[in-house]
Protein backbone atom coordinates (compact mmCIF):
# COMPACT_ATOMS: atom_id res chain seq x y z
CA UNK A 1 33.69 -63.02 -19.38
CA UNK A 2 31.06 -60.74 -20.83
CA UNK A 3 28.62 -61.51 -17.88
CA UNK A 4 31.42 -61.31 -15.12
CA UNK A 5 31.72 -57.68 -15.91
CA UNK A 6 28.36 -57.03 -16.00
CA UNK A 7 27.72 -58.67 -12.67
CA UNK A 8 30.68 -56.68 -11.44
CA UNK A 9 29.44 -53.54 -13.34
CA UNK A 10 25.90 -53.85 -11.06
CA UNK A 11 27.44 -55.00 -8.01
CA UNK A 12 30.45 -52.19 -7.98
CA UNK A 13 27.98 -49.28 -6.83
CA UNK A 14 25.99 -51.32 -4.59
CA UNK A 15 29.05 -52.18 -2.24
CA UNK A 16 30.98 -48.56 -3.14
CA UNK A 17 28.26 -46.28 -2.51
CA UNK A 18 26.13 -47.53 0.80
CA UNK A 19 23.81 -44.70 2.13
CA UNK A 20 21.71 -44.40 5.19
CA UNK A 21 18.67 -43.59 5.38
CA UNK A 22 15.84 -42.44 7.49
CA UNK A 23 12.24 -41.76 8.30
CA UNK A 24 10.22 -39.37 9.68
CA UNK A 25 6.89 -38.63 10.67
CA UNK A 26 6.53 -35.44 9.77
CA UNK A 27 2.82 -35.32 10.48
CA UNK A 28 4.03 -36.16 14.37
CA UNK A 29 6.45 -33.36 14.15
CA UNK A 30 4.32 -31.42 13.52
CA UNK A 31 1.57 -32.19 16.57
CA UNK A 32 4.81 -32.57 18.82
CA UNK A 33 6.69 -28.98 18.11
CA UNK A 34 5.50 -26.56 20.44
CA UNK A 35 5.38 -23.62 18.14
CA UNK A 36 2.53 -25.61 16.40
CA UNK A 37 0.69 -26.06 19.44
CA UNK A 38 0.81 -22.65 20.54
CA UNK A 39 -0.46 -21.89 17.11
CA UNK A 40 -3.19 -24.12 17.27
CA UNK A 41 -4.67 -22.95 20.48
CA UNK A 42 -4.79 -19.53 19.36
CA UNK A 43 -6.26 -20.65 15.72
CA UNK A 44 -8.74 -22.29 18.14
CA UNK A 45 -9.47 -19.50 19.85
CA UNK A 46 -9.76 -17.14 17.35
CA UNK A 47 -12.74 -19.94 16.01
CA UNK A 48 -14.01 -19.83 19.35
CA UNK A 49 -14.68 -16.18 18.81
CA UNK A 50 -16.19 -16.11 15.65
CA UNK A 51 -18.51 -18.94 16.89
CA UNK A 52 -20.08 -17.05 19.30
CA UNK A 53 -20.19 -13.83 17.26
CA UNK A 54 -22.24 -15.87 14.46
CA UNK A 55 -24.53 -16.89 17.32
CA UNK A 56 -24.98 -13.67 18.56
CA UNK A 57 -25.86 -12.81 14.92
CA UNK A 58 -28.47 -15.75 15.13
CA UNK A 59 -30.02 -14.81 18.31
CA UNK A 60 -30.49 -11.10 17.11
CA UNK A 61 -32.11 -12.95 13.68
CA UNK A 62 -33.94 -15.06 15.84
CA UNK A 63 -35.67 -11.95 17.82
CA UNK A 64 -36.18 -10.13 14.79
CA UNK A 65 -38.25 -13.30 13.18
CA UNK A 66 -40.26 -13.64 16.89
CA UNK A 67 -41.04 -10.10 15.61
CA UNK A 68 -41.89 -10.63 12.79
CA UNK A 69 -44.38 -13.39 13.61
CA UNK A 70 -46.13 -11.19 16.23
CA UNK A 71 -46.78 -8.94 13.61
CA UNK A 72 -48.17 -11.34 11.43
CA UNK A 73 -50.73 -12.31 13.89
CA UNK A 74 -51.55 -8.55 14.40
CA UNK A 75 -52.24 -8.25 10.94
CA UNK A 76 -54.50 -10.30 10.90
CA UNK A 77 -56.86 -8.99 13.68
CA UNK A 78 -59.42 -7.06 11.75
CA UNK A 79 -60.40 -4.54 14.92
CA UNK A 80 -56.59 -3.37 14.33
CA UNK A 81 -55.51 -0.42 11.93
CA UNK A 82 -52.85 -2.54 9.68
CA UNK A 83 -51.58 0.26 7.68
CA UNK A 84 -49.29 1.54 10.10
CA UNK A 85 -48.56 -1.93 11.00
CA UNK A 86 -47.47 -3.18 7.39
CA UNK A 87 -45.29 -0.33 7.06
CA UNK A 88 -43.08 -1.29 10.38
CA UNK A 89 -43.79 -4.77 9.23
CA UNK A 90 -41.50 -4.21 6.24
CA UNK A 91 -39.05 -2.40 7.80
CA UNK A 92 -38.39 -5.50 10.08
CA UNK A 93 -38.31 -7.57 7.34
CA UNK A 94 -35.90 -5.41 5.73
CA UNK A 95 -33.93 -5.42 8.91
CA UNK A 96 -34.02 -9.01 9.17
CA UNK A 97 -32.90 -9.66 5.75
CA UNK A 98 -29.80 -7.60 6.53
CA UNK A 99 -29.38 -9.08 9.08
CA UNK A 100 -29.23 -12.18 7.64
CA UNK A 101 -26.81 -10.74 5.09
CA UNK A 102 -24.96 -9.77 7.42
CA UNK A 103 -25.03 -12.88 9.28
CA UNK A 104 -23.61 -14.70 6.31
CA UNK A 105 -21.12 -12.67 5.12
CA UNK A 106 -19.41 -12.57 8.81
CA UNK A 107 -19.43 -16.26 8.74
CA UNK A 108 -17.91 -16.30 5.48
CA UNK A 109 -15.25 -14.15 6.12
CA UNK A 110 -14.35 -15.95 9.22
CA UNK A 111 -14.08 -19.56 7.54
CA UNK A 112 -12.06 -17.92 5.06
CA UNK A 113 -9.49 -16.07 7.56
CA UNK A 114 -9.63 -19.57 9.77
CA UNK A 115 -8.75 -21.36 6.70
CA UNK A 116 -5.51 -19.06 5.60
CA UNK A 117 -4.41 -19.26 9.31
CA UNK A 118 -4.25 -22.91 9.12
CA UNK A 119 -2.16 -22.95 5.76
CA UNK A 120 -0.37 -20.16 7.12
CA UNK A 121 0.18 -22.27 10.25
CA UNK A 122 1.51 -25.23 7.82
CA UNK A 123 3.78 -23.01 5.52
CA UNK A 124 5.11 -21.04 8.29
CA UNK A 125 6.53 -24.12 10.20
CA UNK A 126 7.29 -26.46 7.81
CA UNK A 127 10.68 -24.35 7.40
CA UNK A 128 11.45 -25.28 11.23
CA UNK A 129 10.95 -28.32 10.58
CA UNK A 130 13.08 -28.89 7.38
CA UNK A 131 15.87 -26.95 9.35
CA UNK A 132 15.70 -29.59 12.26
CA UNK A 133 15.32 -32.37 9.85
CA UNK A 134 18.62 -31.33 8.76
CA UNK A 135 20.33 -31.24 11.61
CA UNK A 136 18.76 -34.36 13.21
CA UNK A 137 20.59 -35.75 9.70
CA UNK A 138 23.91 -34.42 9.68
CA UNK A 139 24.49 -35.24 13.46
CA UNK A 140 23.24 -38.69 11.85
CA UNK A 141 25.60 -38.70 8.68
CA UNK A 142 22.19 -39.86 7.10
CA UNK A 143 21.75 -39.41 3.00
CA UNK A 144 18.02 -40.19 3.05
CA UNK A 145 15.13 -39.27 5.17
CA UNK A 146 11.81 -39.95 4.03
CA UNK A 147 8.30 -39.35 5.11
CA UNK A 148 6.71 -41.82 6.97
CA UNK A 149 3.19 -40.07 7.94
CA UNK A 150 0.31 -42.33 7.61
CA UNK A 151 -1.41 -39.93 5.16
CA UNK A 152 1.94 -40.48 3.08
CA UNK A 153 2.10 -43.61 0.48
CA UNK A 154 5.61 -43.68 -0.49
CA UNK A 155 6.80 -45.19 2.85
CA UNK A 156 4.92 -48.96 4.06
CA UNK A 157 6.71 -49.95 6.31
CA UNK A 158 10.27 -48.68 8.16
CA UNK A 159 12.10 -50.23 11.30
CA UNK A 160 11.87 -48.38 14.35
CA UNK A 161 15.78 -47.81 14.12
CA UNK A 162 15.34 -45.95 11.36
CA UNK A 163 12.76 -43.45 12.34
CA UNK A 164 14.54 -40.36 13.63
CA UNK A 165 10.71 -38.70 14.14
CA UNK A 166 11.71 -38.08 18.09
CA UNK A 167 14.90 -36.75 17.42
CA UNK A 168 13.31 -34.03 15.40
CA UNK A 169 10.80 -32.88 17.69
CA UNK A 170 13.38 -32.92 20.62
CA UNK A 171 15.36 -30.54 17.86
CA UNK A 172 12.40 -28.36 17.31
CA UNK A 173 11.60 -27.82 21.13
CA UNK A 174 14.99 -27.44 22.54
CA UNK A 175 16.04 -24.40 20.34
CA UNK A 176 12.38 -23.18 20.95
CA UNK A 177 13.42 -23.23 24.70
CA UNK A 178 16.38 -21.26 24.32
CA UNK A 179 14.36 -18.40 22.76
């Protein structure tokens, strides 16, 4: 008697309390929603930029050092008065080492700035994405929707019936359409 109510103790919830679940890949969201994209060209961009600035940097270094080197070889020519020489020798050394400085401190602050654009990019959307999560569940009467990207462990394998990842991004886009 003891183990009939037990058994009916364990099985009680399972057949009283059925939920549905989901899963989505939330990493494909996020490379499907069009806000994203947009976001991600103009992050590119902006990288774009700062590229070519750091090259320009490079190219003005690199003249500077061609400079330099001419000088050396100057200097070393006996028949030519050097003092005059060392003196604006120095001062394009000093050059180039600010340059350099320069150079490097440009570069830094535009991997950092690149680097809070991208979280930025991640915090600032994942809210859309909740919000259409949501809705894509309640339309659903799901109880459960769980992450499926690959870079997530907690979900191995899910049926394609229960991915709702489409729905979503359909969710996302449309109401970015009517903007």
């Amino acid at each position: 008697m003891y183990r009939f109510f037990s058994l009916l103790l364990f099985a009680f919830p399972l057949v009283g309390f059925s939920q549905k679940v989901a899963v989505v890949d939330v990493q494909r969201v996020f490379d499907g929603y069009q806000k994203v994209k947009d976001a991600r060209e103009r992050l590119e961009k902006s990288s774009k930029i700062a590229k070519e600035e750091i090259d320009i940097f490079r190219d003005e270094l690199g003249n500077i050092v061609k400079e330099l080197r001419e000088m050396e070889e100057k200097l070393k020519n006996p028949n030519i008065d050097s003092s005059a020489l060392k003196v604006q020798y120095q001062e394009r050394v000093k050059k180039a080492q600010e340059k350099k400085d320069d150079m490097v401190a440009y570069e830094k602050r535009a991997r950092a700035t690149i680097a809070q654009r991208q979280k930025n990019l991640l915090v600032e959307h994942l809210g859309d994405i909740r919000g259409a999560i949501k809705e894509v569940s309640n339309s659903k009467k799901l109880d459960l929707v769980l992450n499926s990207s690959e870079t997530q462990l907690g979900v191995f394998y899910a049926s394609e019936q229960l991915d709702i990842t489409d729905n979503v991004i359909s969710v996302l886009n449309a109401s970015e359409e009517k903007k």
